[in-house]
Protein backbone atom coordinates (compact mmCIF):
# COMPACT_ATOMS: atom_id res chain seq x y z
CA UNK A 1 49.75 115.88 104.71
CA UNK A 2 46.65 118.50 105.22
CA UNK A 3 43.42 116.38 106.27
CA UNK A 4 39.97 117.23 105.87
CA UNK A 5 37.21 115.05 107.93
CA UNK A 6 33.97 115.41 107.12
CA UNK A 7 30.98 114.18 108.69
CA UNK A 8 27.20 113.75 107.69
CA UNK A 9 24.22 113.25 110.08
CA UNK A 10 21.47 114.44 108.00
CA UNK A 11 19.58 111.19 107.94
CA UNK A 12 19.46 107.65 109.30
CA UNK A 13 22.57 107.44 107.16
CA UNK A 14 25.63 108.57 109.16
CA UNK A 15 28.82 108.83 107.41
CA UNK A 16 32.57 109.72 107.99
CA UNK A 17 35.09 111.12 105.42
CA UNK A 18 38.82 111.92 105.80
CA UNK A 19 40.34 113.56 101.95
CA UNK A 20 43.77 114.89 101.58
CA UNK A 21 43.39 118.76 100.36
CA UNK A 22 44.16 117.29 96.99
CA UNK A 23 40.88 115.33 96.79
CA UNK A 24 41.71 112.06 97.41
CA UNK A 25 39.24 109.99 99.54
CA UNK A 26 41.62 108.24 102.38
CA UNK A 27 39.00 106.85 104.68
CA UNK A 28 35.59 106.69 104.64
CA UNK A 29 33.04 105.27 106.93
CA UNK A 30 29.20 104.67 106.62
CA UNK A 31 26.35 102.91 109.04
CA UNK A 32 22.10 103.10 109.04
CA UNK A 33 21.21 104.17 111.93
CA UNK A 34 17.43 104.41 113.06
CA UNK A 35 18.11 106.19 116.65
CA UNK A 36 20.39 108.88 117.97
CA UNK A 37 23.29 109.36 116.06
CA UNK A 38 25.52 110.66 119.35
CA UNK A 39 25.87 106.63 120.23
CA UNK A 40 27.94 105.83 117.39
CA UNK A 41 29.23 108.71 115.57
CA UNK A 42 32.43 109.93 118.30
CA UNK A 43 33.47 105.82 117.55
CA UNK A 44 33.02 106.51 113.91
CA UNK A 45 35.03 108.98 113.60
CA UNK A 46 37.96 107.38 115.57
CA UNK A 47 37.91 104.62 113.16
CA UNK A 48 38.43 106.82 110.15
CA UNK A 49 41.11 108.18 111.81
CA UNK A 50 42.38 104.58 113.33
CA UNK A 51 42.14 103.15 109.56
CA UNK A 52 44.22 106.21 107.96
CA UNK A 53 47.04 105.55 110.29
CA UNK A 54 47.17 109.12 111.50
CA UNK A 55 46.51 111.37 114.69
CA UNK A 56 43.40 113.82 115.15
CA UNK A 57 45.62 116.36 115.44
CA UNK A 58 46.92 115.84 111.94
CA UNK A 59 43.69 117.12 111.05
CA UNK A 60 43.53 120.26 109.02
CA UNK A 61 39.78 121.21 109.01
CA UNK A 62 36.37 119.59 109.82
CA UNK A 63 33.41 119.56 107.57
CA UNK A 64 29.81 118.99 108.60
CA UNK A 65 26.11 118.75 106.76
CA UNK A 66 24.60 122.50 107.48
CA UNK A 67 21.23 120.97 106.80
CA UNK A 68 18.44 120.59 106.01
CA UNK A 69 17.52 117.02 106.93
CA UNK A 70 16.99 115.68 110.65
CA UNK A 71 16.68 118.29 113.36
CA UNK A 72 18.64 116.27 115.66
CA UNK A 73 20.96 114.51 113.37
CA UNK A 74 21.86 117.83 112.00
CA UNK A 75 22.27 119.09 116.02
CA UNK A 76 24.65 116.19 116.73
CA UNK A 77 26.88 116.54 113.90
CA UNK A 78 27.07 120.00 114.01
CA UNK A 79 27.91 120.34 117.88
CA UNK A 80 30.06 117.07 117.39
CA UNK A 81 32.43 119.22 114.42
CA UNK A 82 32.58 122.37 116.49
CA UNK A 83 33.73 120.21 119.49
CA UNK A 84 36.65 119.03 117.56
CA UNK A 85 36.94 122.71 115.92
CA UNK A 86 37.45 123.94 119.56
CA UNK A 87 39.67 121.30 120.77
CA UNK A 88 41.78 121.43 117.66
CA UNK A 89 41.99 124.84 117.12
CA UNK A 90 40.96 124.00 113.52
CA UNK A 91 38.45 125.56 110.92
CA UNK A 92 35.04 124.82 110.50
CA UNK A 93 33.25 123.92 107.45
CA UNK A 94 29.35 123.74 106.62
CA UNK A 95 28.21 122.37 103.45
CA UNK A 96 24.55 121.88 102.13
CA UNK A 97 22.85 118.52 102.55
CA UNK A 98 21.27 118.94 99.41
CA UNK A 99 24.52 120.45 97.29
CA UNK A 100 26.24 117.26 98.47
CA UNK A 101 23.31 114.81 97.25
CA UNK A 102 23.31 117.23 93.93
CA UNK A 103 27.23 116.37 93.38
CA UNK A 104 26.42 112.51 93.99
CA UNK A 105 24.24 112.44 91.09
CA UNK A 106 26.00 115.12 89.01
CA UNK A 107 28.57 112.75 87.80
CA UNK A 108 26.15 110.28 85.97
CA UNK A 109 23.87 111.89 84.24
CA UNK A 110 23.21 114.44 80.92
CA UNK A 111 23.88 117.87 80.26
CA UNK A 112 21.46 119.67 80.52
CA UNK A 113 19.11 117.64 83.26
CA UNK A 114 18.13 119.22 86.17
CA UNK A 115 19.47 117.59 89.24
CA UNK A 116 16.73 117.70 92.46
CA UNK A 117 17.64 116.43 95.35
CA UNK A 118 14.54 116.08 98.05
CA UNK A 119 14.48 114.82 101.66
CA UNK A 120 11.30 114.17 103.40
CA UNK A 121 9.98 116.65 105.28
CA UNK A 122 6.86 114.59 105.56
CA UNK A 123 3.24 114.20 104.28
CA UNK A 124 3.88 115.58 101.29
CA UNK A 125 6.30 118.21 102.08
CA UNK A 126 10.13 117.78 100.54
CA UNK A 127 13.39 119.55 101.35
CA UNK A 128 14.57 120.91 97.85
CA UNK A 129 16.61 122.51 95.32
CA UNK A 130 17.62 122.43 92.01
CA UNK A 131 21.23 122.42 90.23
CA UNK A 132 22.59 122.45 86.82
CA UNK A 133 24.37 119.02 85.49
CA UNK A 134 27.34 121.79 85.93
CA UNK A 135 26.40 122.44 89.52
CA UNK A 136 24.80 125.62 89.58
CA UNK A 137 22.48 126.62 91.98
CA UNK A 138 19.02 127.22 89.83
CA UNK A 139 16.72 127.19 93.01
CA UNK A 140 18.09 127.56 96.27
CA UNK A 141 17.39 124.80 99.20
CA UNK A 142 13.72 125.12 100.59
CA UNK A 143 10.85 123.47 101.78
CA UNK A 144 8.10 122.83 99.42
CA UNK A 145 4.65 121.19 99.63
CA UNK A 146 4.44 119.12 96.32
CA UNK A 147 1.76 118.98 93.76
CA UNK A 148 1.12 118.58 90.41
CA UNK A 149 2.58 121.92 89.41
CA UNK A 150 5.38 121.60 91.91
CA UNK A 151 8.70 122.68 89.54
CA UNK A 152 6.78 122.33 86.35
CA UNK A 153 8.51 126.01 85.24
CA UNK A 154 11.44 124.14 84.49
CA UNK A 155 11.10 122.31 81.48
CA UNK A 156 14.27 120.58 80.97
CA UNK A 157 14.59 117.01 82.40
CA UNK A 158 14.16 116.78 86.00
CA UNK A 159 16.37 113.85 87.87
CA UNK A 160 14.96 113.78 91.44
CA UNK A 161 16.13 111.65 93.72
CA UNK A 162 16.06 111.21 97.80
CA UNK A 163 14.30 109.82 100.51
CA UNK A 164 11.50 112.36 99.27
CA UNK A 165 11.85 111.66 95.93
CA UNK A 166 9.37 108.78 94.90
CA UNK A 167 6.23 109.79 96.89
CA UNK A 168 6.37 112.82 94.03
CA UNK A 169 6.70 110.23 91.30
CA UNK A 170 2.83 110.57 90.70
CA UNK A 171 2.63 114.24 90.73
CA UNK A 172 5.23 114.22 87.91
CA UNK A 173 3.11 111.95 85.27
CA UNK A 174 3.56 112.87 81.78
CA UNK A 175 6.76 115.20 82.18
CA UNK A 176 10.18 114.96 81.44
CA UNK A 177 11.71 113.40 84.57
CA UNK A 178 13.89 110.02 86.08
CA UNK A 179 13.76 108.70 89.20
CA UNK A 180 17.02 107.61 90.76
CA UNK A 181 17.13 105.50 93.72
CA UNK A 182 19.27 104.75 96.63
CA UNK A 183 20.91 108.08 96.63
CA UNK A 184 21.33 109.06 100.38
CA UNK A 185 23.58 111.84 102.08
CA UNK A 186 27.16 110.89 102.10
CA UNK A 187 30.20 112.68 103.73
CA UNK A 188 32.44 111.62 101.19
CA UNK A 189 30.71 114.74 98.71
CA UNK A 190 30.81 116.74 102.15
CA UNK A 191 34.41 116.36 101.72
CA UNK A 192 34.92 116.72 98.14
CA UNK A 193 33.07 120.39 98.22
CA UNK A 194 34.77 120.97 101.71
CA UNK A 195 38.01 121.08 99.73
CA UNK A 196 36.96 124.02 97.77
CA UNK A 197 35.77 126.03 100.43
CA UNK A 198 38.89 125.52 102.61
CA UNK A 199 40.91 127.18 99.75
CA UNK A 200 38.65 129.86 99.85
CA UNK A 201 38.83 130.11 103.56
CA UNK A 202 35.25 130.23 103.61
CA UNK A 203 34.99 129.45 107.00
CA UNK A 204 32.39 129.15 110.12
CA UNK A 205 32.60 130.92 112.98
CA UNK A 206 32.39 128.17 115.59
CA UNK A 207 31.23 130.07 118.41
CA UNK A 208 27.74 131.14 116.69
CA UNK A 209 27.05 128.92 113.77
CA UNK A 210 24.37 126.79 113.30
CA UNK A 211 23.35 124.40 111.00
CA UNK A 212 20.31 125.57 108.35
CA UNK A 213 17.34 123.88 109.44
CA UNK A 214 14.46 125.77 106.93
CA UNK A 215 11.89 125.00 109.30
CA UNK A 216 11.42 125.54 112.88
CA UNK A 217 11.44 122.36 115.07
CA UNK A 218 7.85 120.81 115.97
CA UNK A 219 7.96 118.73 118.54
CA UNK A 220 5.45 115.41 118.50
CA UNK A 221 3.30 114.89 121.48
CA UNK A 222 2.56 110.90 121.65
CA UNK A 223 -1.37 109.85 121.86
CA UNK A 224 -2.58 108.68 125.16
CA UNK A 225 -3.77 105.37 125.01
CA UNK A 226 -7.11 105.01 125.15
């Protein structure tokens, strides 16, 4: 049985998938974590494996979040899949943070909505893109500084969603749009795009790659005290 395990480190949200290559979800494991991800995620995985009943090296490919999101979530997850990649001589696998959180939605709403993922970035600065209730790409992923004529091009409805999402709620007053909540990064929609992708063979070099960040990394200097 081929084995895909996925794995998402995007946000304070880790997660841990394991599909067959026919789509079916075998384990799946999920925790909130507010520090470094590297403490729990090498146990996570073994537990997906432990509760599937199979061996890591039953595994056929690994699948990570590319990004954007958390500068060092994404570093730990990525460096954390190649690791395996290496040791497994197995493929690698990057899929979009905000194609994944796109997919989440995609099953639950109307055609014709526009689905918009957005992670914080902070102040008022998201992580976005836009997608089709059929999953095509309208605007690529990007950061964007909202305001009130952030998106307002698109005139269909507009179903954000995110940890970015309801700061923007105001900006959005008096257009077509829905809020949804609770909709974080999960590895289980790593995995179900992951599948498609491995039958493409659209694979990662895992010497080189790394994931996409869209911004550089700023680095916070705490205040003295006074």
């Amino acid at each position: 049985m081929g084995l895909i395990l996925s794995i998402d480190t995007s946000t304070t949200v880790c997660s841990v998938a394991l599909h067959t290559l026919e789509g079916e979800l075998v384990s799946y494991y999920e925790q909130h974590i507010d520090k470094s991800h590297s403490e729990y995620l090498a146990v996570m995985i073994q537990n997906v494996i432990d509760n599937a009943g199979i061996e890591m090296s039953e595994l056929k490919a690994v699948a990570v979040s590319e990004g954007p999101g958390s500068y060092t979530g994404l570093r730990i997850g990525a460096s954390t899949a190649k690791g395996l990649c290496y040791t497994l001589d197995i493929p690698l696998m990057g899929v979009s943070t905000l194609e994944s959180m796109a997919l989440q939605v995609s099953y639950s709403i109307d055609e014709g909505d526009l689905i918009c993922p957005m992670l914080d970035a902070r102040r008022m600065e998201v992580y976005t893109a836009l997608y089709t209730s059929n999953m095509e790409e309208k605007l690529s992923p990007q950061p964007m500084v909202m305001d009130e004529n952030s998106l307002s091009e698109y005139t269909d409805r507009l179903v954000y969603f995110g940890n970015g999402a309801e700061k923007c709620t105001p900006l959005f007053e008096g257009r077509s749009t829905k809020l949804i909540k609770n909709i974080v990064p999960s590895a289980q929609y790593i995995g179900e795009l992951a599948i498609e992708l491995y039958k493409k063979e659209e694979f990662k070099d895992v010497a080189y790659w790394e994931p996409e960040y869209l911004k550089e990394f700023q680095a916070t200097t705490p205040r003295k005290r006074l």
